[in-house]
N, C-alpha and C. Protein backbone atom coordinates (compact mmCIF):
# COMPACT_ATOMS: atom_id res chain seq x y z
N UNK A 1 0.85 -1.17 0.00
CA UNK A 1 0.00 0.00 0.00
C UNK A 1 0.90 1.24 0.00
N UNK A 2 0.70 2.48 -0.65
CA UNK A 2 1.32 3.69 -0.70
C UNK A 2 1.04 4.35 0.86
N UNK A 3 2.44 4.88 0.67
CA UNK A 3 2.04 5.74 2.05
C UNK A 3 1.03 7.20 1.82
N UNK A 4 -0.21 6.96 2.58
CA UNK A 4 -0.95 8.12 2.46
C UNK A 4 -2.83 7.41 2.09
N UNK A 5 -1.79 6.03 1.75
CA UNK A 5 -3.79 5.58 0.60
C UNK A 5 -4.50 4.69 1.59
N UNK A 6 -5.52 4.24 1.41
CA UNK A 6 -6.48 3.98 2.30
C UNK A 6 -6.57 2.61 1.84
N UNK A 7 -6.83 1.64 2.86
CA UNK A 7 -6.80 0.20 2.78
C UNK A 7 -8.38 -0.28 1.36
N UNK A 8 -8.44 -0.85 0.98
CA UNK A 8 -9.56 -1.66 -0.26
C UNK A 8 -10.74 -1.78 0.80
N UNK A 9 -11.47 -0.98 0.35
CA UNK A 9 -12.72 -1.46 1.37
C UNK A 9 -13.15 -3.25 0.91
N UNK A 10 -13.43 -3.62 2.01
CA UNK A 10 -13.68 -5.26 1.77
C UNK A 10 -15.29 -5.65 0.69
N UNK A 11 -15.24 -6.53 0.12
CA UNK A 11 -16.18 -6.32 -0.75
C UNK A 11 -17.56 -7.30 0.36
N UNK A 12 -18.65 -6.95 -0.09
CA UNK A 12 -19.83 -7.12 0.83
C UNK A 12 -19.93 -8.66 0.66
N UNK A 13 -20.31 -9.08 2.07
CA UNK A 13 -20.75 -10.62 2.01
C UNK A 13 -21.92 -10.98 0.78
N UNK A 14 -21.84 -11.63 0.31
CA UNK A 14 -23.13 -12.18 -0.61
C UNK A 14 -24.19 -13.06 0.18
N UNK A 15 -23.46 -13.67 1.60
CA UNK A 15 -24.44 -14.47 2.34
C UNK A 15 -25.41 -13.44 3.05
N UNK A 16 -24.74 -12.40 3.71
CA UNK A 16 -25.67 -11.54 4.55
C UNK A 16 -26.62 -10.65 3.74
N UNK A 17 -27.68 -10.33 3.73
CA UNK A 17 -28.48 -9.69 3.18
C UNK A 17 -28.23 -7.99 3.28
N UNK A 18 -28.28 -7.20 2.55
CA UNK A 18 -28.22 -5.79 2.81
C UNK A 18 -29.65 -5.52 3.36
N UNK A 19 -29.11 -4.46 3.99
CA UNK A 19 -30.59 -3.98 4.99
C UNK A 19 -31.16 -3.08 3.83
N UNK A 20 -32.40 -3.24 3.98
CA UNK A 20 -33.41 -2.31 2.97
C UNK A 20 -33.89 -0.67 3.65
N UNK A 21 -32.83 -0.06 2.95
CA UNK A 21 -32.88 1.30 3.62
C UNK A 21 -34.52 2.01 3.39
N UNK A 22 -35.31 0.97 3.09
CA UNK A 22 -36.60 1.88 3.04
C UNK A 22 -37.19 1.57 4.01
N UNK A 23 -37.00 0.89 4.52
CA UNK A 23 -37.38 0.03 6.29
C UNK A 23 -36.03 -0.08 6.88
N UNK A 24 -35.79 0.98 7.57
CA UNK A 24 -34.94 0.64 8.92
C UNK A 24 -35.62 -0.06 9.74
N UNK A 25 -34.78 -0.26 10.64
CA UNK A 25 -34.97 -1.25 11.89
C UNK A 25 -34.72 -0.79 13.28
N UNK A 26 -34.71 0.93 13.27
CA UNK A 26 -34.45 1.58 14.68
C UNK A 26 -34.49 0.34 16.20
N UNK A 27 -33.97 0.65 16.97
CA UNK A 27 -34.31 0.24 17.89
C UNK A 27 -35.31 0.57 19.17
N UNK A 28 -36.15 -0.32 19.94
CA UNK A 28 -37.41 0.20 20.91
C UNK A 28 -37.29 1.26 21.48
N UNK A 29 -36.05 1.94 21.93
CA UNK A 29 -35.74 2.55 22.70
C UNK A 29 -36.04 4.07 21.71
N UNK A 30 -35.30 4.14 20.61
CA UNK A 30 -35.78 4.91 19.05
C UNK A 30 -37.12 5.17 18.85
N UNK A 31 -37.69 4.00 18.67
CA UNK A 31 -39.04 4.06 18.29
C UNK A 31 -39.89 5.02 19.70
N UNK A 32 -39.85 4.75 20.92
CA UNK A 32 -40.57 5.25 22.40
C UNK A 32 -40.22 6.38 22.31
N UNK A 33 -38.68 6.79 21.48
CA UNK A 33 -38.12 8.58 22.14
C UNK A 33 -39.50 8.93 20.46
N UNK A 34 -39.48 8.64 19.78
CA UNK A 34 -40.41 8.97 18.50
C UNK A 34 -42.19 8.72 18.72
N UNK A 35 -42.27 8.32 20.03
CA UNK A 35 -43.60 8.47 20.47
C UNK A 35 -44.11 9.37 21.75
N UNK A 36 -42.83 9.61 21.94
CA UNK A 36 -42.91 11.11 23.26
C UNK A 36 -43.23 12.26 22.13
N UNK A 37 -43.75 13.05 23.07
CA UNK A 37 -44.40 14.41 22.82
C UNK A 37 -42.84 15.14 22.44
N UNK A 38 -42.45 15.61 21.54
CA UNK A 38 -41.30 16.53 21.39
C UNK A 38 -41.85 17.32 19.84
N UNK A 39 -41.16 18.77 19.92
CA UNK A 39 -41.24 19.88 19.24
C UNK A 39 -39.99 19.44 17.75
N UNK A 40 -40.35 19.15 16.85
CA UNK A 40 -39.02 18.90 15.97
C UNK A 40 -38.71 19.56 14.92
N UNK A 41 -37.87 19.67 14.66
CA UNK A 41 -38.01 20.11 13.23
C UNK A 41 -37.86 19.64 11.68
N UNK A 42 -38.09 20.50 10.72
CA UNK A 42 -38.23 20.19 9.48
C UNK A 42 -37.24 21.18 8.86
N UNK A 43 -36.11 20.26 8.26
CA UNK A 43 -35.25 21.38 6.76
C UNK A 43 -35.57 20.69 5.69
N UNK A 44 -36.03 21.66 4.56
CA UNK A 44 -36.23 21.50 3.24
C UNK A 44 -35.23 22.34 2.61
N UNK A 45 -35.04 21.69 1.52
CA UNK A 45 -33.81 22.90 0.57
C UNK A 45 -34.70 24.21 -0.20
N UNK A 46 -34.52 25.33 -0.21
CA UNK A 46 -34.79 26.44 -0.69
C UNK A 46 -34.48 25.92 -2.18
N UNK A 47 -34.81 26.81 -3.04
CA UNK A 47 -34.54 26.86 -4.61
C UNK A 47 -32.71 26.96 -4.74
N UNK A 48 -32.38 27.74 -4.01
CA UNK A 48 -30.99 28.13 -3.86
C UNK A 48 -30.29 27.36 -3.40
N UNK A 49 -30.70 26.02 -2.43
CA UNK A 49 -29.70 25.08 -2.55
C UNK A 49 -29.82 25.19 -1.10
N UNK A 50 -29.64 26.05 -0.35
CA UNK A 50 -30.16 26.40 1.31
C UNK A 50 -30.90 25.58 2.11
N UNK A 51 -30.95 25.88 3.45
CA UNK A 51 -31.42 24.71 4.24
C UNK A 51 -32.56 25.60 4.57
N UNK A 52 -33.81 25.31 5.01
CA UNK A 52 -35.13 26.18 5.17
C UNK A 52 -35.48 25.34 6.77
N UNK A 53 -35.31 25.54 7.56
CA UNK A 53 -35.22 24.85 8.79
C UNK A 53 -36.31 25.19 9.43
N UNK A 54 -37.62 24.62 10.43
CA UNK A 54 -38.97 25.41 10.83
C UNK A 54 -39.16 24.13 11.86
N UNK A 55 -40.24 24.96 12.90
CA UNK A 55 -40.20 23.83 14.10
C UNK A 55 -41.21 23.14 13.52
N UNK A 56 -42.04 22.21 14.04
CA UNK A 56 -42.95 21.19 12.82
C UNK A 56 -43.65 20.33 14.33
N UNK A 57 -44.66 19.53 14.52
CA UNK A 57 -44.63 18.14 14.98
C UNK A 57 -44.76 17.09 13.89
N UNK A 58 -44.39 16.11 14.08
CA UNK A 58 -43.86 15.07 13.20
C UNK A 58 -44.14 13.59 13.70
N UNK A 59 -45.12 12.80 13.52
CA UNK A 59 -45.37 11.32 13.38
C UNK A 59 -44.48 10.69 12.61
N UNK A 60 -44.12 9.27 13.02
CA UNK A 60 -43.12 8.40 12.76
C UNK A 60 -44.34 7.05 12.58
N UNK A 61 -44.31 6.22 11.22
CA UNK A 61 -44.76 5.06 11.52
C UNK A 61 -43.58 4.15 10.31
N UNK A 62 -42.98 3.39 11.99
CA UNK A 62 -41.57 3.10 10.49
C UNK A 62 -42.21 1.58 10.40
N UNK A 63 -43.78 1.27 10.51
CA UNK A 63 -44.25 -0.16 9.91
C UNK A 63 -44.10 0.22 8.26
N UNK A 64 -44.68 1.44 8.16
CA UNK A 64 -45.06 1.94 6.45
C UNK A 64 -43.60 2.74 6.22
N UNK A 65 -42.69 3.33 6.78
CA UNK A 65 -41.30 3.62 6.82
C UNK A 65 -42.06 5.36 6.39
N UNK A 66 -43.19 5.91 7.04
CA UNK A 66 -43.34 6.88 6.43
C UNK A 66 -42.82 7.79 7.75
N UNK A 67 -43.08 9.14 7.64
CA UNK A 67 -43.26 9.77 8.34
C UNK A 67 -44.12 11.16 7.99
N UNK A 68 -45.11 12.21 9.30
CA UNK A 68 -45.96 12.76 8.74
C UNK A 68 -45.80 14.10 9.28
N UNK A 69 -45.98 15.29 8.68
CA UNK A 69 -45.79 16.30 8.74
C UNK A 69 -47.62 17.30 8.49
N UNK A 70 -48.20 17.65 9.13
CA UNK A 70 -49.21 18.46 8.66
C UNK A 70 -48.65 19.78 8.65
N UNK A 71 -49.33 20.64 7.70
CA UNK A 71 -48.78 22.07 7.02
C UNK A 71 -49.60 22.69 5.99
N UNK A 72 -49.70 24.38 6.38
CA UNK A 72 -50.75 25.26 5.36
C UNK A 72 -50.03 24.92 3.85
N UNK A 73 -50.96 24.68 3.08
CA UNK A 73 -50.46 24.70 1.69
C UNK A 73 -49.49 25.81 1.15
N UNK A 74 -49.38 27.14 1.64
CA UNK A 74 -49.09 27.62 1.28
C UNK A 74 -48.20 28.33 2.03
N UNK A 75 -47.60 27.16 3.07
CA UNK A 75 -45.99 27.79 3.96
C UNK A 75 -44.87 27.51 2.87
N UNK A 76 -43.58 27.96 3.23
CA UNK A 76 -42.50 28.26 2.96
C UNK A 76 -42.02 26.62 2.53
N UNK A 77 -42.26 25.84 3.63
CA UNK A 77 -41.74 24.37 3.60
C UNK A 77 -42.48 23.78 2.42
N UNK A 78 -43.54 24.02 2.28
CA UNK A 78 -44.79 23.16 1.18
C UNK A 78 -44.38 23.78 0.10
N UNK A 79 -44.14 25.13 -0.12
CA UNK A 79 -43.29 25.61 -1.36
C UNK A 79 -42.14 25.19 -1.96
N UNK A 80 -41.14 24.65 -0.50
CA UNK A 80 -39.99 24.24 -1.28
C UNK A 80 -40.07 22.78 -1.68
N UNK A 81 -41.00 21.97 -0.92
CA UNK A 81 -40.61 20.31 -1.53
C UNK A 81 -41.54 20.50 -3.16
N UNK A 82 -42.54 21.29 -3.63
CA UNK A 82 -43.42 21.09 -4.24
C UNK A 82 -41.85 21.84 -5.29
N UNK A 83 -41.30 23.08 -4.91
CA UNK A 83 -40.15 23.44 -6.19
C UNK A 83 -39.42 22.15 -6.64
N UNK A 84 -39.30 21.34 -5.64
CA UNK A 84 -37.84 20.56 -6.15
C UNK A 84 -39.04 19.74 -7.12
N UNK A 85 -39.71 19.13 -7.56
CA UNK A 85 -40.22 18.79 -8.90
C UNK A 85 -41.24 17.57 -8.33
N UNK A 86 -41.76 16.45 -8.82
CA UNK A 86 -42.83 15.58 -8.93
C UNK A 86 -42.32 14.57 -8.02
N UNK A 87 -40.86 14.30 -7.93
CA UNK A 87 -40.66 13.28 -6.98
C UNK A 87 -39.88 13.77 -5.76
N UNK A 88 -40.31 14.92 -5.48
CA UNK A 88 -40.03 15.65 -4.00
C UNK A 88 -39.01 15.56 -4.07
N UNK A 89 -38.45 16.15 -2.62
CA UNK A 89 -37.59 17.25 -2.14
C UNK A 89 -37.27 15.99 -1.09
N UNK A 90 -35.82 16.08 -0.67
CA UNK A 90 -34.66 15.27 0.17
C UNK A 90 -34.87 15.91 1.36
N UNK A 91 -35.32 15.55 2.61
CA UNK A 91 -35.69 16.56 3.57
C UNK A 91 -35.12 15.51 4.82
N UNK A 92 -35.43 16.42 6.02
CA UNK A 92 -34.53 15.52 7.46
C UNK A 92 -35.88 16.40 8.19
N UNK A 93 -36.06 15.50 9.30
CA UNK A 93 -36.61 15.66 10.36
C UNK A 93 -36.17 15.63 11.55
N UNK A 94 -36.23 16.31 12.30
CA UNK A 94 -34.94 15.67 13.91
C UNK A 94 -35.61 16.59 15.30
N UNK A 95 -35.69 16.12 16.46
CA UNK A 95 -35.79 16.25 17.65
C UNK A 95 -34.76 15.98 18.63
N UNK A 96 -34.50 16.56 19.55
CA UNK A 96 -33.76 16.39 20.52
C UNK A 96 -34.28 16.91 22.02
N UNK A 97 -33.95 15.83 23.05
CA UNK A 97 -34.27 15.37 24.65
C UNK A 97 -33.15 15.59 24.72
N UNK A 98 -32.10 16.36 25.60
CA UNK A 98 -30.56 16.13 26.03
C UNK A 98 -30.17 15.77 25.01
N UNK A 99 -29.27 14.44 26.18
CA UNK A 99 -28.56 13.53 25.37
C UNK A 99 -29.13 12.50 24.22
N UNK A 100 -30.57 12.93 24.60
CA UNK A 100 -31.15 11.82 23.18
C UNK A 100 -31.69 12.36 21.75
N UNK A 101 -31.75 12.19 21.02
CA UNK A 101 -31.84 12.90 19.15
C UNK A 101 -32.05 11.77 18.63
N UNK A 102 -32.78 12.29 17.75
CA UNK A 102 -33.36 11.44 16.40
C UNK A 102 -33.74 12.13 15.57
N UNK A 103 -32.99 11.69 14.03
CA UNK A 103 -33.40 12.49 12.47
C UNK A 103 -33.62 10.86 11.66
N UNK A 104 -34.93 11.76 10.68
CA UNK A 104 -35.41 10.79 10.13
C UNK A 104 -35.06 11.50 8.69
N UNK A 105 -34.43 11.00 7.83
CA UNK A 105 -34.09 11.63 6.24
C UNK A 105 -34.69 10.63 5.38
N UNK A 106 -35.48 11.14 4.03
CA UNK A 106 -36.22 10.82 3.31
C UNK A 106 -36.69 11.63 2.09
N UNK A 107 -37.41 11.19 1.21
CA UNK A 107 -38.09 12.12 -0.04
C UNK A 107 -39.65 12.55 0.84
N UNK A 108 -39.48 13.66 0.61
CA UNK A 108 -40.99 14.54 1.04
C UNK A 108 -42.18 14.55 0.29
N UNK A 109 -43.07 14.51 -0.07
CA UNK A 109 -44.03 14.63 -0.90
C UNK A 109 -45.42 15.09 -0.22
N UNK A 110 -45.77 16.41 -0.75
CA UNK A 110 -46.79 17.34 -0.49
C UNK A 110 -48.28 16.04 -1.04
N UNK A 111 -48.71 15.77 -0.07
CA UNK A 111 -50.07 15.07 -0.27
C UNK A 111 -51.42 15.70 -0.25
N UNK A 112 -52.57 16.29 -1.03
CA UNK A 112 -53.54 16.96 -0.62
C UNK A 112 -55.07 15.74 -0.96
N UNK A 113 -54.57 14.87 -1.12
CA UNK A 113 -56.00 13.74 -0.47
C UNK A 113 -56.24 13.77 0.70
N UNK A 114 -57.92 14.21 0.83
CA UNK A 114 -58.37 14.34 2.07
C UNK A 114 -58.25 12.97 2.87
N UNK A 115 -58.41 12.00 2.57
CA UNK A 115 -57.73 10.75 3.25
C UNK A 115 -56.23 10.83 4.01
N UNK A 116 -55.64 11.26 3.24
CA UNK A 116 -53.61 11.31 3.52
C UNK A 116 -54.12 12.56 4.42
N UNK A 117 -54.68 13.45 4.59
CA UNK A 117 -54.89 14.96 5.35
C UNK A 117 -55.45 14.11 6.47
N UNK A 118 -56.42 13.44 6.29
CA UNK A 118 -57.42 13.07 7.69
C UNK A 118 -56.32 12.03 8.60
N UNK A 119 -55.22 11.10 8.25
CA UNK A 119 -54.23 10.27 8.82
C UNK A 119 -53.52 10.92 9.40
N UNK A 120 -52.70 11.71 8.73
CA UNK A 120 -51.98 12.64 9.13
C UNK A 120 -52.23 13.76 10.59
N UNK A 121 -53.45 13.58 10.55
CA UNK A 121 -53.72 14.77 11.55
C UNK A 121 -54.25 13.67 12.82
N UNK A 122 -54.94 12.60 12.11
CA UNK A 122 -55.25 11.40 13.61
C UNK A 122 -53.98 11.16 14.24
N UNK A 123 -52.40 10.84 13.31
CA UNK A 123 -51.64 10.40 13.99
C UNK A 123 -51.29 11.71 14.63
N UNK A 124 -51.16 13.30 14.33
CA UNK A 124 -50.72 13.95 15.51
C UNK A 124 -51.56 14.27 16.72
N UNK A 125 -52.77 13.78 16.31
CA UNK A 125 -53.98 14.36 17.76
C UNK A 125 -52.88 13.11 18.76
N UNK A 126 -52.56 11.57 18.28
CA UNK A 126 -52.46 10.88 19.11
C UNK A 126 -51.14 11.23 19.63
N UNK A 127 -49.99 11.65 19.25
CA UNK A 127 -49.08 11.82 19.62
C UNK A 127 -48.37 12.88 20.54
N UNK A 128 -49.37 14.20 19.81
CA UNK A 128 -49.32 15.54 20.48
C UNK A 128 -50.72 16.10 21.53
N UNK A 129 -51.64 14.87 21.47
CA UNK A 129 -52.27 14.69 23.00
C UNK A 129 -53.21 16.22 22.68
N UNK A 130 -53.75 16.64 21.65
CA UNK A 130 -54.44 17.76 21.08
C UNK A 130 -54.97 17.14 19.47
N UNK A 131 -55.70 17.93 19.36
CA UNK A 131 -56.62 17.55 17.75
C UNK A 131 -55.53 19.32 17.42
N UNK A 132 -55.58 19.33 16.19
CA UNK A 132 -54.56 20.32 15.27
C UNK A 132 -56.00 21.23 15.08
N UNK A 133 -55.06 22.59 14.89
CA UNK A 133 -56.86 23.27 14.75
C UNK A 133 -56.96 23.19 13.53
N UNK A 134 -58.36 23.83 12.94
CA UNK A 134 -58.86 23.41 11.45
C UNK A 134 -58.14 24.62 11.09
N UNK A 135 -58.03 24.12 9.86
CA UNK A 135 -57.61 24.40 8.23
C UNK A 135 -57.56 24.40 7.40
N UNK A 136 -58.79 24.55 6.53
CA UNK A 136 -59.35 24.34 5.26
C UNK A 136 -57.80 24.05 3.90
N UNK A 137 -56.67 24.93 4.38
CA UNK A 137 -55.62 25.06 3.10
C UNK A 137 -54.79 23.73 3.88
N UNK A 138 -54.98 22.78 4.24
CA UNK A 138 -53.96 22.21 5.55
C UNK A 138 -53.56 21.02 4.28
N UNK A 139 -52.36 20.60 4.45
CA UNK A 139 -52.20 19.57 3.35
C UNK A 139 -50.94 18.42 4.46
N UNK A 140 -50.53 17.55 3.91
CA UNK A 140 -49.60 16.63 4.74
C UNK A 140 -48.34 16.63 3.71
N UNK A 141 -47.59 16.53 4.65
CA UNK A 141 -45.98 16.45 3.51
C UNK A 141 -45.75 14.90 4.65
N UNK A 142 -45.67 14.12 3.55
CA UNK A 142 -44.95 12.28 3.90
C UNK A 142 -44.02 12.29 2.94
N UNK A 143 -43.10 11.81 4.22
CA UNK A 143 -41.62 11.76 4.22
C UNK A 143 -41.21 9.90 4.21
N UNK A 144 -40.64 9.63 3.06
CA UNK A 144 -40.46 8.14 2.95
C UNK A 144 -39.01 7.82 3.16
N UNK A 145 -38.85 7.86 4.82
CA UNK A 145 -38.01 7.55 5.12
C UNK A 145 -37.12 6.30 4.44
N UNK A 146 -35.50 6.78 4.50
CA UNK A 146 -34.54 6.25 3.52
C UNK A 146 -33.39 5.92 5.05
N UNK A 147 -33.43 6.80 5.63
CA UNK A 147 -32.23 6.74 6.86
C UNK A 147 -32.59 7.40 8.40
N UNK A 148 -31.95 6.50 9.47
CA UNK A 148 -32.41 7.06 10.43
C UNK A 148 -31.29 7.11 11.23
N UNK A 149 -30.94 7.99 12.06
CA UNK A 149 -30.13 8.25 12.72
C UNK A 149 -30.29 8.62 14.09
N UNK A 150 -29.58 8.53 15.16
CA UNK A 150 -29.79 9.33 16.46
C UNK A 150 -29.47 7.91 17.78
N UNK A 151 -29.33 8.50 18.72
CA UNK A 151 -30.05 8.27 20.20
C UNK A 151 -30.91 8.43 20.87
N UNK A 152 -31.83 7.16 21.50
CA UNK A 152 -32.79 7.60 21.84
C UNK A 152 -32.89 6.91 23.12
């Protein structure tokens, strides 16, 4: 090996299966900090390439690997996943307790079926222990989680 170069990364077992990054596998402890009441946030990329960062509450159901965001049609965040084009916008979600954090990264997609609107808002009445007030312009941005990260 040259002095300076980096060892051959080893090539992947063919026996072990690769994990299917569209279903992680967080652990219980992950999943419970993602069913506490916490304030989180949402970055979407601006047109400019920028991070658009806003506090949000945010449902996690990593059976469907989704995650749910309710939002006025016509905020800043719903503007930018709808700019980046038809198959959404690369977005992160994340909360933090202390020492404990969790970000959920995924493709976003602005949903306005009153079905996807009516889920969306059952899973935050249950989570955030309140019904969301009404909003005729209210739409859901689901986030199809790809990666998850944190301590929980």
């Amino acid at each position: 090996m040259e002095p300076g170069s980096l060892p051959a990364r080893p090539a992947p077992d063919p026996a072990r299966p690769a994990p299917d990054p569209a279903r992680p596998a967080p652990d219980p402890a992950y999943l419970a900090f993602w069913r506490e009441r916490h304030l989180c946030t949402l970055t979407t990329p601006r047109p400019d390439g920028g991070p658009h960062v806003v506090p949000v509450g945010v449902t996690y159901d990593p059976e469907s690997g989704l995650a749910r965001v309710i939002a006025d049609g016509g905020s800043k965040k719903v503007r930018n996943i709808l700019a980046a084009g038809p198959d959404g916008a690369l977005v992160a979600v994340c909360q933090v307790d202390g020492p404990r954090w969790a970000t959920l990264e995924g493709r976003a997609r602005v949903r306005t079926e009153p079905d996807r609107i009516a889920e969306a808002e059952r899973r935050y009445a249950e989570r955030y222990g309140r019904q969301p007030r009404v909003n005729p312009t209210r739409v859901a941005v689901e986030i199809e989680v790809t990666r998850t990260l944190g301590r929980g």
